[in-house]
PDB file of N, CA and C in Angstrom:
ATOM      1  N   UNK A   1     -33.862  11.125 -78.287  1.00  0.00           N
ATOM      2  CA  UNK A   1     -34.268  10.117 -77.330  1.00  0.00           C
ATOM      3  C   UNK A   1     -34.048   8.734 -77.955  1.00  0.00           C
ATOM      4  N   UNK A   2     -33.288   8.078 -76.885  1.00  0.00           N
ATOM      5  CA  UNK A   2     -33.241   6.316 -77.723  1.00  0.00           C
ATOM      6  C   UNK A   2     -34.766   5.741 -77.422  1.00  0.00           C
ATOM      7  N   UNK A   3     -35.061   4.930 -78.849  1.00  0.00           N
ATOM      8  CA  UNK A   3     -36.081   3.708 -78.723  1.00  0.00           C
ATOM      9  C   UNK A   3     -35.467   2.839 -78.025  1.00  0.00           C
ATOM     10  N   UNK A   4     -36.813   2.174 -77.557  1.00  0.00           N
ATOM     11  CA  UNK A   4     -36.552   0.840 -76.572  1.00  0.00           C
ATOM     12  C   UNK A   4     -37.984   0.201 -76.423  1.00  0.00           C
ATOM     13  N   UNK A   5     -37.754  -0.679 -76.327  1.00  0.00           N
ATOM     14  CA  UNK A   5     -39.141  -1.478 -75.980  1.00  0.00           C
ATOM     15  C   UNK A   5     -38.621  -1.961 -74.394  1.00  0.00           C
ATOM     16  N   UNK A   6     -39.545  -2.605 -73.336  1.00  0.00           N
ATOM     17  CA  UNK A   6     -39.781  -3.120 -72.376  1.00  0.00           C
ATOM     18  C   UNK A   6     -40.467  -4.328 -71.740  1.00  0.00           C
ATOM     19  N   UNK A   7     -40.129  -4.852 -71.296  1.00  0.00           N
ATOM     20  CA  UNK A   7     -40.666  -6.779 -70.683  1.00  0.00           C
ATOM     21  C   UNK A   7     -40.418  -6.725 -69.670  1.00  0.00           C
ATOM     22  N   UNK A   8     -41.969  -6.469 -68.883  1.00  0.00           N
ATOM     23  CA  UNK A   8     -41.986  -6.615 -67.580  1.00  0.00           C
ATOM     24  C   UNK A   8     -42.203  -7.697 -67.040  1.00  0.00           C
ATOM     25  N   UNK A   9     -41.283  -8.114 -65.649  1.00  0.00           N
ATOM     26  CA  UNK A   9     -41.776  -9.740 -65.125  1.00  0.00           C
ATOM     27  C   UNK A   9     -43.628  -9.411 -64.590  1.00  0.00           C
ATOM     28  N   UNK A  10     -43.244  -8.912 -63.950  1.00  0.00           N
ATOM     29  CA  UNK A  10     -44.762  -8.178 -63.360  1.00  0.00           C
ATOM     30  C   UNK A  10     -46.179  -8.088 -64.125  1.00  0.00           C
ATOM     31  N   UNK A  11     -45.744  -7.880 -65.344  1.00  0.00           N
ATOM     32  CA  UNK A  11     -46.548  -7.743 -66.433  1.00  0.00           C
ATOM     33  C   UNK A  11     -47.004  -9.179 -66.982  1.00  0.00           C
ATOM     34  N   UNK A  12     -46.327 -10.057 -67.168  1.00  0.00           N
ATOM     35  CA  UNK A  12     -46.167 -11.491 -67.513  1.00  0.00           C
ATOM     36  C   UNK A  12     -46.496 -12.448 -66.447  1.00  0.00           C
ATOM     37  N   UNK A  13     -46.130 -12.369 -65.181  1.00  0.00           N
ATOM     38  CA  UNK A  13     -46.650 -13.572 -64.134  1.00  0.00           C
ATOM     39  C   UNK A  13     -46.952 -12.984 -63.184  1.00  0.00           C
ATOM     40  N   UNK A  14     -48.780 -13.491 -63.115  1.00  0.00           N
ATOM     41  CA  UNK A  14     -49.543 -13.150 -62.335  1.00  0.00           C
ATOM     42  C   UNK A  14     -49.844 -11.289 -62.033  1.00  0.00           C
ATOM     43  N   UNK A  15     -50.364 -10.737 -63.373  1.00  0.00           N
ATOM     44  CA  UNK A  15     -49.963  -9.315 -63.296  1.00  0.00           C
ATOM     45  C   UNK A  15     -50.885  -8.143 -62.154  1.00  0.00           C
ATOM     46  N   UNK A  16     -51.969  -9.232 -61.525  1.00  0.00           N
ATOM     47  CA  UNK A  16     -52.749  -8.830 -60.509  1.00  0.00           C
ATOM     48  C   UNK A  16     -52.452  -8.730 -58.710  1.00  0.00           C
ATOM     49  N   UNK A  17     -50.951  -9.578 -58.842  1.00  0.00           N
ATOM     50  CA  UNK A  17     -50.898  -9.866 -57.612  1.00  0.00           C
ATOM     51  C   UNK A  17     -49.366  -9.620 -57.369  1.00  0.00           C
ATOM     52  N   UNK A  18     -49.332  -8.180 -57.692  1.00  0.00           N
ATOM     53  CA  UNK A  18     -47.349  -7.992 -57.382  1.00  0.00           C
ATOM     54  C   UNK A  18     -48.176  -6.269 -56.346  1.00  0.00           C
ATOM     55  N   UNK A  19     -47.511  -6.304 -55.323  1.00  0.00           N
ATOM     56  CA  UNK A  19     -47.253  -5.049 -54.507  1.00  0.00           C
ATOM     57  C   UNK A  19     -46.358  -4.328 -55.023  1.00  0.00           C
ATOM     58  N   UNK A  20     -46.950  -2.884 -55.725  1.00  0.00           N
ATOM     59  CA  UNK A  20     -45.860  -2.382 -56.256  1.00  0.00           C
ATOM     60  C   UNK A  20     -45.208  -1.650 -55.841  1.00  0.00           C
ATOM     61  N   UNK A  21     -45.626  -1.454 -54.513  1.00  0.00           N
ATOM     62  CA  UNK A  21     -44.583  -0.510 -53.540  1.00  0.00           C
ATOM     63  C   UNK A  21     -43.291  -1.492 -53.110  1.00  0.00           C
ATOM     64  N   UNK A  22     -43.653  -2.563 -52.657  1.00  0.00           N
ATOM     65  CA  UNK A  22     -42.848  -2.927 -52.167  1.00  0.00           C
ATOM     66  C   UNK A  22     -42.646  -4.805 -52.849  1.00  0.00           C
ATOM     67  N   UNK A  23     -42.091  -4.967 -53.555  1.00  0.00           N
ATOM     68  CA  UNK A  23     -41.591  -5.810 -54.530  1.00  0.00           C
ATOM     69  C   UNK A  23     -40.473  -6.221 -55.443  1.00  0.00           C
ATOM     70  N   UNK A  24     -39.665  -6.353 -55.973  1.00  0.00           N
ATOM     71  CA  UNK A  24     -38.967  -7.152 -56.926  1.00  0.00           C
ATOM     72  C   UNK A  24     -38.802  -7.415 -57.966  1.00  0.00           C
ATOM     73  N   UNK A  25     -38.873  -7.398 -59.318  1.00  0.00           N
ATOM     74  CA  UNK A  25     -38.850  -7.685 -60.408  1.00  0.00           C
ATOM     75  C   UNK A  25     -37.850  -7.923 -61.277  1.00  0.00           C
ATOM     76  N   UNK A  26     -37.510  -8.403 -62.630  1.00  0.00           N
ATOM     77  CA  UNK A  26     -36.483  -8.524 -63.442  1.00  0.00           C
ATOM     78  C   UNK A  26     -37.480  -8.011 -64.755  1.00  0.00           C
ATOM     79  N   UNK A  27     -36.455  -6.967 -65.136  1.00  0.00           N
ATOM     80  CA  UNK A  27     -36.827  -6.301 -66.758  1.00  0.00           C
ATOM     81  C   UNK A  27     -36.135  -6.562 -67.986  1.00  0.00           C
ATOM     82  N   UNK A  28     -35.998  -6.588 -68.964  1.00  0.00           N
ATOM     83  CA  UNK A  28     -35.619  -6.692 -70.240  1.00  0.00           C
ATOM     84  C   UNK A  28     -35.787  -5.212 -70.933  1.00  0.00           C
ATOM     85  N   UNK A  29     -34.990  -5.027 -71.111  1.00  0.00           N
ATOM     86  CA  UNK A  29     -34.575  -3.479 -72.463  1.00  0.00           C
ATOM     87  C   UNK A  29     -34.207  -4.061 -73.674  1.00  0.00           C
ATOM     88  N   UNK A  30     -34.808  -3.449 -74.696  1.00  0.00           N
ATOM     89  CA  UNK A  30     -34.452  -4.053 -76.024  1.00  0.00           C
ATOM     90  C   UNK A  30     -34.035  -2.362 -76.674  1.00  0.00           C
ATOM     91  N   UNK A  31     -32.680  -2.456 -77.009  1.00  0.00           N
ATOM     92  CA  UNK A  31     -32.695  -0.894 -77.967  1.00  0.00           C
ATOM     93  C   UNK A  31     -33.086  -1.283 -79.025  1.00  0.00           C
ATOM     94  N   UNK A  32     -33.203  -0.215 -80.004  1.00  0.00           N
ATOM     95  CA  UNK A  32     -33.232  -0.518 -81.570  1.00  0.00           C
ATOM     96  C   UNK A  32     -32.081  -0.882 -82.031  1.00  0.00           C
ATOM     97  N   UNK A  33     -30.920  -0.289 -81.456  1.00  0.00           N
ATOM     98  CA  UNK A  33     -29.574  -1.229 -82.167  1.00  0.00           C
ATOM     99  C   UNK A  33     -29.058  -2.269 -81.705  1.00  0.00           C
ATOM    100  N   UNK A  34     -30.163  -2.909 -81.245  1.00  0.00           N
ATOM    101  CA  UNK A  34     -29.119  -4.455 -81.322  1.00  0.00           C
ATOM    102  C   UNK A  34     -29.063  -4.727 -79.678  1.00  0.00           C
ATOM    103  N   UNK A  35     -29.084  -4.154 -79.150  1.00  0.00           N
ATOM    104  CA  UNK A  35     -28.355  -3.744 -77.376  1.00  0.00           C
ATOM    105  C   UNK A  35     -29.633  -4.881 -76.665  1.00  0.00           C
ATOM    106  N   UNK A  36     -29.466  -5.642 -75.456  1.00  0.00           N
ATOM    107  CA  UNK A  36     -30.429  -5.876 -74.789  1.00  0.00           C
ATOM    108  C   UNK A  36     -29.750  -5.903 -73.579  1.00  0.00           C
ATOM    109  N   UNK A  37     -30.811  -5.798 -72.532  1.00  0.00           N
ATOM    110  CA  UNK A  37     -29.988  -5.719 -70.953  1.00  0.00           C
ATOM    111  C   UNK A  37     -31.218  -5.949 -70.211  1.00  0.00           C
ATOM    112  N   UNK A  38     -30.761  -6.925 -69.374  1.00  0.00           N
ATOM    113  CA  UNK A  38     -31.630  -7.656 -68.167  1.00  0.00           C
ATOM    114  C   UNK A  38     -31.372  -6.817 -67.103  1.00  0.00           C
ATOM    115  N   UNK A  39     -32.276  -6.500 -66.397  1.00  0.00           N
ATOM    116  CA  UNK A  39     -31.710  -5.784 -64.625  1.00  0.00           C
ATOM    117  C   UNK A  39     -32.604  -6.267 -63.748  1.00  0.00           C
ATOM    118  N   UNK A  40     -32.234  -6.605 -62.826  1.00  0.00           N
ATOM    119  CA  UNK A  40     -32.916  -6.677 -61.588  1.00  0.00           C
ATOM    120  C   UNK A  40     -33.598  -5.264 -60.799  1.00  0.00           C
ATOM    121  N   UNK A  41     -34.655  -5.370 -60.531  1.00  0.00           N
ATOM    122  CA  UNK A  41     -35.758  -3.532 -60.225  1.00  0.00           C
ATOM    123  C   UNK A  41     -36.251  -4.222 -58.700  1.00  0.00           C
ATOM    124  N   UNK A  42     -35.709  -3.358 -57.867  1.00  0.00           N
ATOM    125  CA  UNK A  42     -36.489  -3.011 -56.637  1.00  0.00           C
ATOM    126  C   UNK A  42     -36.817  -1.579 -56.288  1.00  0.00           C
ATOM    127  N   UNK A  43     -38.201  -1.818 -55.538  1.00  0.00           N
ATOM    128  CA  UNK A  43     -38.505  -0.727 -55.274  1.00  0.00           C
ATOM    129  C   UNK A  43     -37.740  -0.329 -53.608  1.00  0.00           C
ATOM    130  N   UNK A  44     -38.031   0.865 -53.586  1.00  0.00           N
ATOM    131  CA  UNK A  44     -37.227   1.736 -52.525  1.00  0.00           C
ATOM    132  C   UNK A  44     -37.701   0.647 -50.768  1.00  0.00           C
ATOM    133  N   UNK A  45     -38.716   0.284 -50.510  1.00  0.00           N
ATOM    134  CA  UNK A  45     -39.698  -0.453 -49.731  1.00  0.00           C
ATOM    135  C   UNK A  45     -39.152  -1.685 -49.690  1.00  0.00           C
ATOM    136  N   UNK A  46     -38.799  -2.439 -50.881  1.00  0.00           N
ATOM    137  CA  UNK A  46     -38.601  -3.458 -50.586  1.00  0.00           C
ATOM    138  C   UNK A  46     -36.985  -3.947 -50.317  1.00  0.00           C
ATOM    139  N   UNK A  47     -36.312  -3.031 -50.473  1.00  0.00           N
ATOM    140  CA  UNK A  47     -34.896  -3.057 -49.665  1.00  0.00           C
ATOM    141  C   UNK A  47     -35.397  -3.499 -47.934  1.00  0.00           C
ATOM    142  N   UNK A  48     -35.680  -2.378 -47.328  1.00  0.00           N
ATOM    143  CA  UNK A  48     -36.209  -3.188 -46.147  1.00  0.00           C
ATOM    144  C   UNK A  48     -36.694  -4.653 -46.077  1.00  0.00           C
ATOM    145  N   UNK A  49     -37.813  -4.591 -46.557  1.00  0.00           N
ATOM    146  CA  UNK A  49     -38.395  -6.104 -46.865  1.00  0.00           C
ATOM    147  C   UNK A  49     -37.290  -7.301 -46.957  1.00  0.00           C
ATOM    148  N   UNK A  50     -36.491  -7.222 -47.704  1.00  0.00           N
ATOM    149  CA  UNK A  50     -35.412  -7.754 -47.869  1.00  0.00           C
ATOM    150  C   UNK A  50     -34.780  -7.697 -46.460  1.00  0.00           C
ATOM    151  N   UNK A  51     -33.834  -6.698 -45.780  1.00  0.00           N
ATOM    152  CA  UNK A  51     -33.108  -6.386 -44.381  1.00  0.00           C
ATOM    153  C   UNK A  51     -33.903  -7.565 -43.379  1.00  0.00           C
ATOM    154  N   UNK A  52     -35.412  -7.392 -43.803  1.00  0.00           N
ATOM    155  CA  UNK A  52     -36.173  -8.155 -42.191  1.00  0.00           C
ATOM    156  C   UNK A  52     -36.333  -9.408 -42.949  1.00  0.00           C
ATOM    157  N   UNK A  53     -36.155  -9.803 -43.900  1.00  0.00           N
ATOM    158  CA  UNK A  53     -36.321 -11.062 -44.376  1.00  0.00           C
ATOM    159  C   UNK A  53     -35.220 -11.804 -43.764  1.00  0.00           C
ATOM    160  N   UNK A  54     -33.712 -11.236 -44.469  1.00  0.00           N
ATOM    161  CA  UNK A  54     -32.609 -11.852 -43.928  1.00  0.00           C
ATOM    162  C   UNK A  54     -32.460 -11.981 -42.476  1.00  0.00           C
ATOM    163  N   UNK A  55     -33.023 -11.484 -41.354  1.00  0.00           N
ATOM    164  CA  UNK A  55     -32.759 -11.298 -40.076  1.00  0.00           C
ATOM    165  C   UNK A  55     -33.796 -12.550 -39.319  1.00  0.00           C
ATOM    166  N   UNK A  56     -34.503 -12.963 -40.012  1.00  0.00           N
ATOM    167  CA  UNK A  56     -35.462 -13.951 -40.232  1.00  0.00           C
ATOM    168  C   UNK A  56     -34.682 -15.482 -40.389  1.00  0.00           C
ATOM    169  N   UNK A  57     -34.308 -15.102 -41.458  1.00  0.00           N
ATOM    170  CA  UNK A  57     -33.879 -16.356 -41.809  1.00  0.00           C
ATOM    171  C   UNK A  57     -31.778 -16.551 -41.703  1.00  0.00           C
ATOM    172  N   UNK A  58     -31.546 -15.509 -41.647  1.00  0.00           N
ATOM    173  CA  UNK A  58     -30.102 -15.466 -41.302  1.00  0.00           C
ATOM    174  C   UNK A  58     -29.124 -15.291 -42.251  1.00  0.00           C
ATOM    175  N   UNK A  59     -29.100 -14.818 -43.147  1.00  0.00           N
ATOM    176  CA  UNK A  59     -28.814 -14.463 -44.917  1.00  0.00           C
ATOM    177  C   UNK A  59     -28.296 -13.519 -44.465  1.00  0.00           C
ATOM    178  N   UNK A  60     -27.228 -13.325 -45.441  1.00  0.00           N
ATOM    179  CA  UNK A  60     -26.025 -11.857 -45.500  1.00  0.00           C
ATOM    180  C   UNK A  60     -26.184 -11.590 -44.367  1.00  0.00           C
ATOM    181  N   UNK A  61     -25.736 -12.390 -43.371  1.00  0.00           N
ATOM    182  CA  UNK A  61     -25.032 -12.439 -42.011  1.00  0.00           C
ATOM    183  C   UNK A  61     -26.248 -11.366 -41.215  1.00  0.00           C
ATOM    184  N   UNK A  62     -27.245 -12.177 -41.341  1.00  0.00           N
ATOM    185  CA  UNK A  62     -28.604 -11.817 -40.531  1.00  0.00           C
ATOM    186  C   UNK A  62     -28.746  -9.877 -40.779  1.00  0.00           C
ATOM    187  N   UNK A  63     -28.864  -9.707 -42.319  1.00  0.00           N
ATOM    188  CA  UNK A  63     -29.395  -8.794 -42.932  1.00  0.00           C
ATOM    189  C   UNK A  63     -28.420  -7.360 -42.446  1.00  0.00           C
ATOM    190  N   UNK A  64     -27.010  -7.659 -42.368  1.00  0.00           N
ATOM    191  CA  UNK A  64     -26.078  -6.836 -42.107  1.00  0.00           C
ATOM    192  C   UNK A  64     -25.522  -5.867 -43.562  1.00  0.00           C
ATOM    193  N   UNK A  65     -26.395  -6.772 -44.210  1.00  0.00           N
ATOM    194  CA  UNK A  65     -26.093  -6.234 -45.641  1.00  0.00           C
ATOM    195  C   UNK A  65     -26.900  -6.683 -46.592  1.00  0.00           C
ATOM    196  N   UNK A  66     -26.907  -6.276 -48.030  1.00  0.00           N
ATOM    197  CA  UNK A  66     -27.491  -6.467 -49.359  1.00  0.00           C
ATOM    198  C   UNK A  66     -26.656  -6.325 -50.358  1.00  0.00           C
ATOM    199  N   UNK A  67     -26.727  -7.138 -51.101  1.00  0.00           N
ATOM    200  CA  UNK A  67     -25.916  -6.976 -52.489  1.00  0.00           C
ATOM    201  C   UNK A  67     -27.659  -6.280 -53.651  1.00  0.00           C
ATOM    202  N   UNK A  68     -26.724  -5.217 -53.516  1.00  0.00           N
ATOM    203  CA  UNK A  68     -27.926  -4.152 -54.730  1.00  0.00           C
ATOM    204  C   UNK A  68     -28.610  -4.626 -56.252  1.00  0.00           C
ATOM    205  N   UNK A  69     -29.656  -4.103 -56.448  1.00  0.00           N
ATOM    206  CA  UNK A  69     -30.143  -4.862 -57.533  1.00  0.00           C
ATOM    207  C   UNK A  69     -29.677  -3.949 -58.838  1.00  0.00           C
ATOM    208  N   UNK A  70     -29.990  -4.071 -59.624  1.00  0.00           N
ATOM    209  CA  UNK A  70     -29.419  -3.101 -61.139  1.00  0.00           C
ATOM    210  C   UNK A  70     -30.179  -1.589 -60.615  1.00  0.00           C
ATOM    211  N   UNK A  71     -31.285  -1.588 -60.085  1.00  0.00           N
ATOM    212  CA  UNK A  71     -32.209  -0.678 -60.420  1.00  0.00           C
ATOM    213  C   UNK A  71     -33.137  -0.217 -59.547  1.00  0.00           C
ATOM    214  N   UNK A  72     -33.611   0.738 -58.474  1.00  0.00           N
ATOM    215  CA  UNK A  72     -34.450   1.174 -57.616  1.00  0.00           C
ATOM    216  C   UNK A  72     -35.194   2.213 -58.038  1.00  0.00           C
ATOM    217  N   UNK A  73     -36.608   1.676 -58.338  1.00  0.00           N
ATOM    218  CA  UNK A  73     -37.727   2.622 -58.339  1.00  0.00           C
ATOM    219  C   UNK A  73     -38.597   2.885 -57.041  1.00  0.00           C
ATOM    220  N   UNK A  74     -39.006   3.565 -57.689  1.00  0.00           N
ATOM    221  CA  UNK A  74     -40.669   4.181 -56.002  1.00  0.00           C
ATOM    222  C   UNK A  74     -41.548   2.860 -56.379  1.00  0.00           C
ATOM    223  N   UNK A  75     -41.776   2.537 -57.837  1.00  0.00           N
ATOM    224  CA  UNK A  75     -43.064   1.528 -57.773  1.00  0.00           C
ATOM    225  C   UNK A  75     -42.856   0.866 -59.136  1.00  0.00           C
ATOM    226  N   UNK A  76     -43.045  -0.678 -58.984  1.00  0.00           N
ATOM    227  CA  UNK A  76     -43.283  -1.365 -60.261  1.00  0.00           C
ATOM    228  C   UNK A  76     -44.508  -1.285 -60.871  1.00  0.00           C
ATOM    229  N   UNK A  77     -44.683  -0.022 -61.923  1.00  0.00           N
ATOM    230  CA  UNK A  77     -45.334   0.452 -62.588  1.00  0.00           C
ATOM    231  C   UNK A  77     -44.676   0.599 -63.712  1.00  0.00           C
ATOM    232  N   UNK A  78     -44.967   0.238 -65.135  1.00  0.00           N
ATOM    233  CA  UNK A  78     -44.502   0.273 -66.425  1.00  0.00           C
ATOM    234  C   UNK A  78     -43.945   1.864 -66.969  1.00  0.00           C
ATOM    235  N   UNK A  79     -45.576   2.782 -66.350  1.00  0.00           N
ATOM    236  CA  UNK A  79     -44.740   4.590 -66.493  1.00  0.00           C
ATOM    237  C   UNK A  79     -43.863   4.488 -65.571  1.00  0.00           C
ATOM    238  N   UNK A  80     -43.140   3.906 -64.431  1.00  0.00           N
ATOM    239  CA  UNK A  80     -42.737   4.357 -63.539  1.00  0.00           C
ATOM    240  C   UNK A  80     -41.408   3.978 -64.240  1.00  0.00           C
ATOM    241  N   UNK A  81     -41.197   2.541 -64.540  1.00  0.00           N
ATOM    242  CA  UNK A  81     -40.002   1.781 -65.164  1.00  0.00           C
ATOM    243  C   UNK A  81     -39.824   2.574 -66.479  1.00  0.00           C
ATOM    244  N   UNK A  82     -40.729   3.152 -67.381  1.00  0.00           N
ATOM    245  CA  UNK A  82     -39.973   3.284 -68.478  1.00  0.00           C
ATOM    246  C   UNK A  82     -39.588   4.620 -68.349  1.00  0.00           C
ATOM    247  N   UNK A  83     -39.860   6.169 -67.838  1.00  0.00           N
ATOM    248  CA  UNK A  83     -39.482   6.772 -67.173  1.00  0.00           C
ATOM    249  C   UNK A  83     -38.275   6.785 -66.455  1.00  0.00           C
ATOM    250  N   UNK A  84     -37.665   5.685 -66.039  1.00  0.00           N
ATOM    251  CA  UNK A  84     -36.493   5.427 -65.106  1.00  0.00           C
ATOM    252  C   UNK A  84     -35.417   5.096 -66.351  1.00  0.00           C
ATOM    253  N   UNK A  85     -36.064   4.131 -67.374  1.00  0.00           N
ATOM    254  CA  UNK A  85     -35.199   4.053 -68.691  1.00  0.00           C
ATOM    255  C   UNK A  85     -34.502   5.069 -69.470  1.00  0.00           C
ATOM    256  N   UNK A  86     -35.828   5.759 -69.611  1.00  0.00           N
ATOM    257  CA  UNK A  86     -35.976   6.976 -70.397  1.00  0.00           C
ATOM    258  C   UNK A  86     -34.762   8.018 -70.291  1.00  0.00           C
ATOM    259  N   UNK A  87     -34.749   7.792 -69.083  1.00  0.00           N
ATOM    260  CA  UNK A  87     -33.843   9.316 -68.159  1.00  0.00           C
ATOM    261  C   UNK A  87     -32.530   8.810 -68.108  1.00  0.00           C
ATOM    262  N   UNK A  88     -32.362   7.077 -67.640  1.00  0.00           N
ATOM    263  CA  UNK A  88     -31.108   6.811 -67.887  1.00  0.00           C
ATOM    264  C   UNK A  88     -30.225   6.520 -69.375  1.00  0.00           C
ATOM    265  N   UNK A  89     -31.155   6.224 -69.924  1.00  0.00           N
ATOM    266  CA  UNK A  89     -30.238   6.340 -71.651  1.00  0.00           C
ATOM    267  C   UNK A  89     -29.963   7.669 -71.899  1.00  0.00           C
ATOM    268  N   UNK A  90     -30.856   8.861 -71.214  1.00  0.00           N
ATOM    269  CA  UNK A  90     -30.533  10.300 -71.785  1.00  0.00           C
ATOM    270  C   UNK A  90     -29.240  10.829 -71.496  1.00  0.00           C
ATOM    271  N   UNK A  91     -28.691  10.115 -70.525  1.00  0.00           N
ATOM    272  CA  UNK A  91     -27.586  10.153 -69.305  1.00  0.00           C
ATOM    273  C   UNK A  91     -26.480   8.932 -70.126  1.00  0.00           C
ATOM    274  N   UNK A  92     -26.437   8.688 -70.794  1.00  0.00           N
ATOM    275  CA  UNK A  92     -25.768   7.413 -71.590  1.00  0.00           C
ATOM    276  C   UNK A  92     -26.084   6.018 -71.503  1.00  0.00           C
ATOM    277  N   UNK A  93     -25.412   4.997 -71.896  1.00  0.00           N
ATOM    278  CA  UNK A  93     -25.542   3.832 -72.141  1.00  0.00           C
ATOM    279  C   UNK A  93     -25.817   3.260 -70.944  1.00  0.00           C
ATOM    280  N   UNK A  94     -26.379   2.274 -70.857  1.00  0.00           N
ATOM    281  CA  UNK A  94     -27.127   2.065 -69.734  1.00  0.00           C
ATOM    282  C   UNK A  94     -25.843   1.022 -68.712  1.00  0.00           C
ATOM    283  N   UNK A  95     -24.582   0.331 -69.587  1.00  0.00           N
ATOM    284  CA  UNK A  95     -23.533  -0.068 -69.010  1.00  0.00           C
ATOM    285  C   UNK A  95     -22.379   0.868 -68.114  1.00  0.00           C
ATOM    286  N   UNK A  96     -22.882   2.096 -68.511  1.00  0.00           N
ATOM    287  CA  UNK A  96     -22.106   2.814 -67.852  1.00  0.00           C
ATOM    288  C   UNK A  96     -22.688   3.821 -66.734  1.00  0.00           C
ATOM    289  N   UNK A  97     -24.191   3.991 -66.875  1.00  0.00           N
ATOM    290  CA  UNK A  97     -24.921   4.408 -66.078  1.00  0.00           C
ATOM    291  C   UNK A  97     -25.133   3.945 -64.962  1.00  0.00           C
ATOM    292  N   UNK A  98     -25.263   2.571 -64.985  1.00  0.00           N
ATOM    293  CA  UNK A  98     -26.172   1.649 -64.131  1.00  0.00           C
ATOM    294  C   UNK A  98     -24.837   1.028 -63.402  1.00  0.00           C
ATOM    295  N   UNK A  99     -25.099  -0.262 -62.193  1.00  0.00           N
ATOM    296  CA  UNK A  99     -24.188  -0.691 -61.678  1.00  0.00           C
ATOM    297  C   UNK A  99     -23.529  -1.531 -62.801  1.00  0.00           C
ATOM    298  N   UNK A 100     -21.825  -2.049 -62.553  1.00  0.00           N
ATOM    299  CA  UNK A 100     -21.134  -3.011 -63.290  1.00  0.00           C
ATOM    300  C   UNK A 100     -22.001  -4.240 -63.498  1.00  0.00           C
ATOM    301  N   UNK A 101     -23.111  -5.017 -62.906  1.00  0.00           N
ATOM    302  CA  UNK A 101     -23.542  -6.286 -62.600  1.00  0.00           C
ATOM    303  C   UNK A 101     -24.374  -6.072 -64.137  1.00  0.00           C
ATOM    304  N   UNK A 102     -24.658  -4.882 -64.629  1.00  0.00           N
ATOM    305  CA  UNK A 102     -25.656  -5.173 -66.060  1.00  0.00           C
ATOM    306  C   UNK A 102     -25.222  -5.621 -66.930  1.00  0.00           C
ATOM    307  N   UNK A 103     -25.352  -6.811 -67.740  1.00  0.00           N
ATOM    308  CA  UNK A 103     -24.833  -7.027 -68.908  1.00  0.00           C
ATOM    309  C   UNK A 103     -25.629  -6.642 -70.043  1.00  0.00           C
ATOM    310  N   UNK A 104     -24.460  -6.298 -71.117  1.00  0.00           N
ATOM    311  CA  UNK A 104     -25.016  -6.113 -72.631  1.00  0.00           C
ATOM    312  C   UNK A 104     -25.304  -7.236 -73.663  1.00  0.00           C
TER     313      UNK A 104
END
């Protein structure tokens, strides 16, 4: 199993007042060798959220679409996120796992 540590936005600003069903976040992965990678985490819920947002306000041609985030969980929960880590490093490097948009 690879080490990794984790930096949750959620965790850091305002850690009482994020809906974790349906929310947003940006994470930080730190491997032990050196590796770090930022992703953008939505949960499954807040894709919608997003769809009726844009249709609202008229974005990606009144929510006809989404440009995807790095990462979709059930819930921004730290077991939930590192669990989602966990499974994808077991599966390889997380640049080749994950969408092209992750950088190393």
């Amino acid at each position: 199993m690879t080490e990794f540590t984790l930096w949750l936005e959620f965790e850091e600003v305002d850690p009482s007042n994020w809906d974790i069903e349906n929310e947003y976040c940006n994470i930080h992965v730190d491997l032990k060798d050196g590796r770090h990678y930022g992703l953008n985490v939505w949960t499954y819920r807040y894709l919608q959220t997003a769809v009726d947002e844009d249709k609202k306000t008229g974005q990606n041609r009144n929510g006809i679409y989404q440009i995807p985030p790095d990462l979709f969980v059930k819930e921004l929960t730290r077991e939930c996120i590192q669990q989602a880590i966990e499974d994808l490093l077991n599966q390889g490097d997380l640049e080749k796992v994950l969408n092209p948009s992750v950088i190393n």
